[in-house]
N, C-alpha and C. Protein backbone atom coordinates (compact mmCIF):
# COMPACT_ATOMS: atom_id res chain seq x y z
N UNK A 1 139.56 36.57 87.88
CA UNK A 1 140.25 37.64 87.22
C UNK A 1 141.62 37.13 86.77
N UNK A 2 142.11 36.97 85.68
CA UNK A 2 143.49 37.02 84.92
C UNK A 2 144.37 38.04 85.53
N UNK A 3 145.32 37.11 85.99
CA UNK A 3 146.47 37.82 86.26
C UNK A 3 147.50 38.46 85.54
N UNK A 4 147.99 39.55 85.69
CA UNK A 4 149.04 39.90 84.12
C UNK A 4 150.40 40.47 84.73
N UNK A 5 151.10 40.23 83.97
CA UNK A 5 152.45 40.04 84.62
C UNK A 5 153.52 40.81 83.23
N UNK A 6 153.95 41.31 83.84
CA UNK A 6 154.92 42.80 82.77
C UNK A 6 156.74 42.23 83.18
N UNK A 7 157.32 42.14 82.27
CA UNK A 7 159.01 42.22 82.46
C UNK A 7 159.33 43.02 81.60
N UNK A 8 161.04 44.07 82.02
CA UNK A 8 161.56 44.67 81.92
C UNK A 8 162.88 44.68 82.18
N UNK A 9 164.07 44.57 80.70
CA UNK A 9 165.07 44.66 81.14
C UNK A 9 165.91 45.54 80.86
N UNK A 10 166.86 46.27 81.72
CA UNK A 10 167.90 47.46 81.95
C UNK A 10 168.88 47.07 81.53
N UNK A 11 169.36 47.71 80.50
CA UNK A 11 171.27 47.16 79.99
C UNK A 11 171.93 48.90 80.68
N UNK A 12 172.63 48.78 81.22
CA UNK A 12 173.92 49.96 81.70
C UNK A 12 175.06 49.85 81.44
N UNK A 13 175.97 50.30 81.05
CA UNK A 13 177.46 50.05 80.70
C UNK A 13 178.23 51.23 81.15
N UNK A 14 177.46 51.93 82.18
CA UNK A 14 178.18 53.05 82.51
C UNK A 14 179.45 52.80 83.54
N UNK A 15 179.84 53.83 84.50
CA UNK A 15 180.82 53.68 85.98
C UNK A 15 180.31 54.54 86.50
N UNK A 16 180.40 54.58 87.95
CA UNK A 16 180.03 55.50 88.98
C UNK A 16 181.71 56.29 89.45
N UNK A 17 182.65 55.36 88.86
CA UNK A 17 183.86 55.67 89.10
C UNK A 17 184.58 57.19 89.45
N UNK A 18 183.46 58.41 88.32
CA UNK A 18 184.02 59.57 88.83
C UNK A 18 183.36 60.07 89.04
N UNK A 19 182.16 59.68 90.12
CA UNK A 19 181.28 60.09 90.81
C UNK A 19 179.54 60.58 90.53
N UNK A 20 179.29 61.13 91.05
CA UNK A 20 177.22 60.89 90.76
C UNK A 20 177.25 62.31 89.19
N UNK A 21 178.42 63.27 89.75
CA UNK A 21 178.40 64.25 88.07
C UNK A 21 178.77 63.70 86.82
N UNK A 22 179.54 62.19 87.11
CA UNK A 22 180.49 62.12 86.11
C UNK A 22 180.28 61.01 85.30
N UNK A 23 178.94 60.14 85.97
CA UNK A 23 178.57 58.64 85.43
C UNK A 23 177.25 59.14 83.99
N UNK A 24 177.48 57.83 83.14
CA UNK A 24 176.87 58.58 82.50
C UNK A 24 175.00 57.80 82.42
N UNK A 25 174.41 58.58 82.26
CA UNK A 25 173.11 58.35 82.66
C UNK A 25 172.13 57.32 81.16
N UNK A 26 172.62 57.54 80.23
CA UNK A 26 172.48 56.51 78.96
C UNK A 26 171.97 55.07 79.37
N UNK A 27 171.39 54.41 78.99
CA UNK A 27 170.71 53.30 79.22
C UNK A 27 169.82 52.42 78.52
N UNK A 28 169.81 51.12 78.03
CA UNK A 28 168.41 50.94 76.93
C UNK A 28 167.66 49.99 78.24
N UNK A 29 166.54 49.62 77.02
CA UNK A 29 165.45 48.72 77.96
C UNK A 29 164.75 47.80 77.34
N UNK A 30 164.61 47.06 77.02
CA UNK A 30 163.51 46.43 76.48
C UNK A 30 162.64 45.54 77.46
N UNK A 31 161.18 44.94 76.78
CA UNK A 31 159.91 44.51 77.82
C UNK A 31 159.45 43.57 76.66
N UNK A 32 160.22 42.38 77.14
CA UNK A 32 159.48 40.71 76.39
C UNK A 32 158.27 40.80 76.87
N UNK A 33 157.95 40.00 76.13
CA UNK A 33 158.13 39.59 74.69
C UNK A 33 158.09 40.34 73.19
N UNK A 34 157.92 42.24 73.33
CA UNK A 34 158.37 43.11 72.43
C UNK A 34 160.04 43.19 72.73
N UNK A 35 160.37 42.92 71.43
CA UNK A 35 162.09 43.10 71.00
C UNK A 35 162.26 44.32 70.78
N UNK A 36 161.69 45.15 70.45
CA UNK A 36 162.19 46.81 70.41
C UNK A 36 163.03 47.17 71.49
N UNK A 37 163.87 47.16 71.19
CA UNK A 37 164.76 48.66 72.25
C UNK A 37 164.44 49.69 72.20
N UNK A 38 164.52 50.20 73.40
CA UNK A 38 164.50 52.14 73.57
C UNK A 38 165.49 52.54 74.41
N UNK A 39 166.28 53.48 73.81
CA UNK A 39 167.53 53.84 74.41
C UNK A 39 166.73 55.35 75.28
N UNK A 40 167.48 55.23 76.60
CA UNK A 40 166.56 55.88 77.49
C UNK A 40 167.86 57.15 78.24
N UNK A 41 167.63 57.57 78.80
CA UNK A 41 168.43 58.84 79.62
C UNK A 41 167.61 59.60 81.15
N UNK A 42 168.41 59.98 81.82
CA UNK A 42 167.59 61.21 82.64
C UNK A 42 167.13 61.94 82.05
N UNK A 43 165.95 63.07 82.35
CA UNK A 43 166.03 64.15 82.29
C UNK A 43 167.21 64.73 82.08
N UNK A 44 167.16 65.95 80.95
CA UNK A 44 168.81 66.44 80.85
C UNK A 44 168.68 67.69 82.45
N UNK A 45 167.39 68.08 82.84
CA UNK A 45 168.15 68.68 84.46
C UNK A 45 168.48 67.81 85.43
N UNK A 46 168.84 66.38 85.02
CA UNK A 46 169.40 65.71 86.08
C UNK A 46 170.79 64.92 85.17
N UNK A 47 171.07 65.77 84.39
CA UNK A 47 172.29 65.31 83.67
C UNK A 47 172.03 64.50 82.54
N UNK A 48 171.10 63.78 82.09
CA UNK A 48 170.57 63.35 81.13
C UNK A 48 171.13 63.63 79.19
N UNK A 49 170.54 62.68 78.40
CA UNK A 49 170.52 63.29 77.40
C UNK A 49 169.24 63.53 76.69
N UNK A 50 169.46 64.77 76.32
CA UNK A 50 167.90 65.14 75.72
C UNK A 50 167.29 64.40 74.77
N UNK A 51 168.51 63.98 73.87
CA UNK A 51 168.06 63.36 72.77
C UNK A 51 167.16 61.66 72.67
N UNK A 52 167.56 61.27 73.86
CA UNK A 52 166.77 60.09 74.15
C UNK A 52 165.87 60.32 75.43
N UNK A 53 164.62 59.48 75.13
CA UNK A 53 163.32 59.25 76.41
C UNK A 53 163.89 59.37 77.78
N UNK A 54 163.26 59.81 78.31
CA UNK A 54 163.55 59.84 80.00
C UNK A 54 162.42 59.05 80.95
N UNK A 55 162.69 58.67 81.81
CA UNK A 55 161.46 57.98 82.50
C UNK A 55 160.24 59.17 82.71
N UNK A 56 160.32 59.91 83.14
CA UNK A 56 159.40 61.14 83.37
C UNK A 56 158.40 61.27 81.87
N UNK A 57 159.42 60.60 80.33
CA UNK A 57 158.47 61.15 79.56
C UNK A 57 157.46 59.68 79.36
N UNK A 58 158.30 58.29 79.50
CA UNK A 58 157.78 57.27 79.77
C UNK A 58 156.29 57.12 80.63
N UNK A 59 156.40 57.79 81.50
CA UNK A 59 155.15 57.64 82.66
C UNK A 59 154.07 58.36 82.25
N UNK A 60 154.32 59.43 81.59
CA UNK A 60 153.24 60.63 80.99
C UNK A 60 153.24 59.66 79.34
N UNK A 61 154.01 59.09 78.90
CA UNK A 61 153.04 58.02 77.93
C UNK A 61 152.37 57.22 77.81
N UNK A 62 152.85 55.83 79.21
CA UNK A 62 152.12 55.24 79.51
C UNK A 62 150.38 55.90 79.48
N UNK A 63 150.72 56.78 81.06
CA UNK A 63 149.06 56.88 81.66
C UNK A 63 148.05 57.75 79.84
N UNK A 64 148.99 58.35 79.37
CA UNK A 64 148.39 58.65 78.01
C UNK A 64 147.66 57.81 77.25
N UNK A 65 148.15 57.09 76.80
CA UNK A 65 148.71 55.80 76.30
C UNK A 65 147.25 54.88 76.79
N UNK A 66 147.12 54.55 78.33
CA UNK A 66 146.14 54.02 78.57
C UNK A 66 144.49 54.41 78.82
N UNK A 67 144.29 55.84 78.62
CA UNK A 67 143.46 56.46 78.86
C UNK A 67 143.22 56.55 77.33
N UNK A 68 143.95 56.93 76.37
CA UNK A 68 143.40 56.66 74.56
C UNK A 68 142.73 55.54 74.34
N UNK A 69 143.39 54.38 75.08
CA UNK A 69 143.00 52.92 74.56
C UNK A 69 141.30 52.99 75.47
N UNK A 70 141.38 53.89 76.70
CA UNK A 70 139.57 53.26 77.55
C UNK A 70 139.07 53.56 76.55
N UNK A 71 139.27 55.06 76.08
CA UNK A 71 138.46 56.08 75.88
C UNK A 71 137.50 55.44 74.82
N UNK A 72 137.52 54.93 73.63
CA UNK A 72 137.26 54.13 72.96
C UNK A 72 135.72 53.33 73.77
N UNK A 73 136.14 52.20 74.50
CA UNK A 73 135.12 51.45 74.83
C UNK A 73 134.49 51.94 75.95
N UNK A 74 134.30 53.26 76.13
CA UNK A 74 133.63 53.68 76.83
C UNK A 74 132.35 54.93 76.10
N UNK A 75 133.14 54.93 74.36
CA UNK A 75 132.42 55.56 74.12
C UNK A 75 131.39 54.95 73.43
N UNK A 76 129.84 55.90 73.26
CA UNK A 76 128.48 55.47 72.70
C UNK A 76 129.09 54.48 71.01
N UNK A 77 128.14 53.61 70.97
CA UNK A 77 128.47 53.48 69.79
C UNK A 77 127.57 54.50 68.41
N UNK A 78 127.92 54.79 66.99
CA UNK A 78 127.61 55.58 66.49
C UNK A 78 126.22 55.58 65.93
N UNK A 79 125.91 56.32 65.94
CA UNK A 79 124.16 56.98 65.44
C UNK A 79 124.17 55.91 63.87
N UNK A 80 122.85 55.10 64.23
CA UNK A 80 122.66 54.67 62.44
C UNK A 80 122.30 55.60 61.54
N UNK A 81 122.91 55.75 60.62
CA UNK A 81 122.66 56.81 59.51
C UNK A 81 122.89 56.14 58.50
């Protein structure tokens, strides 16, 4: 079995300086060998900004995401007509 191996990197430029209300939750990411950035946030009920991805919406894309791609080779192939 092939082993597969995923990296991921976090840029932050925030401070914790005026505490867990006051840091700001903004963040990008990118995952080499794709160069795309995605500028990411909390949830805005955990202080977040709405306007960018949150991990919560990340995880519900992924498993999305990978269940589109089975779905495919699991299905019949089509009736000759």
């Amino acid at each position: 079995m092939d082993t597969h191996t995923y990296r991921a990197h976090l840029h932050w430029d925030g401070s914790t300086a005026d505490g867990i209300r006051g840091y700001s939750r903004d963040h990008s990411a990118v995952a080499p060998p794709a160069t795309a950035r995605v500028d990411l946030s909390a949830d805005p009920a955990f202080r977040g900004d709405s306007e960018r991805l949150n991990p919560e919406q990340l995880v519900v894309m992924a498993a999305s995401s990978c269940q589109m791609l089975s779905c495919p080779s699991s299905a019949p192939p089509p009736a000759p007509g």
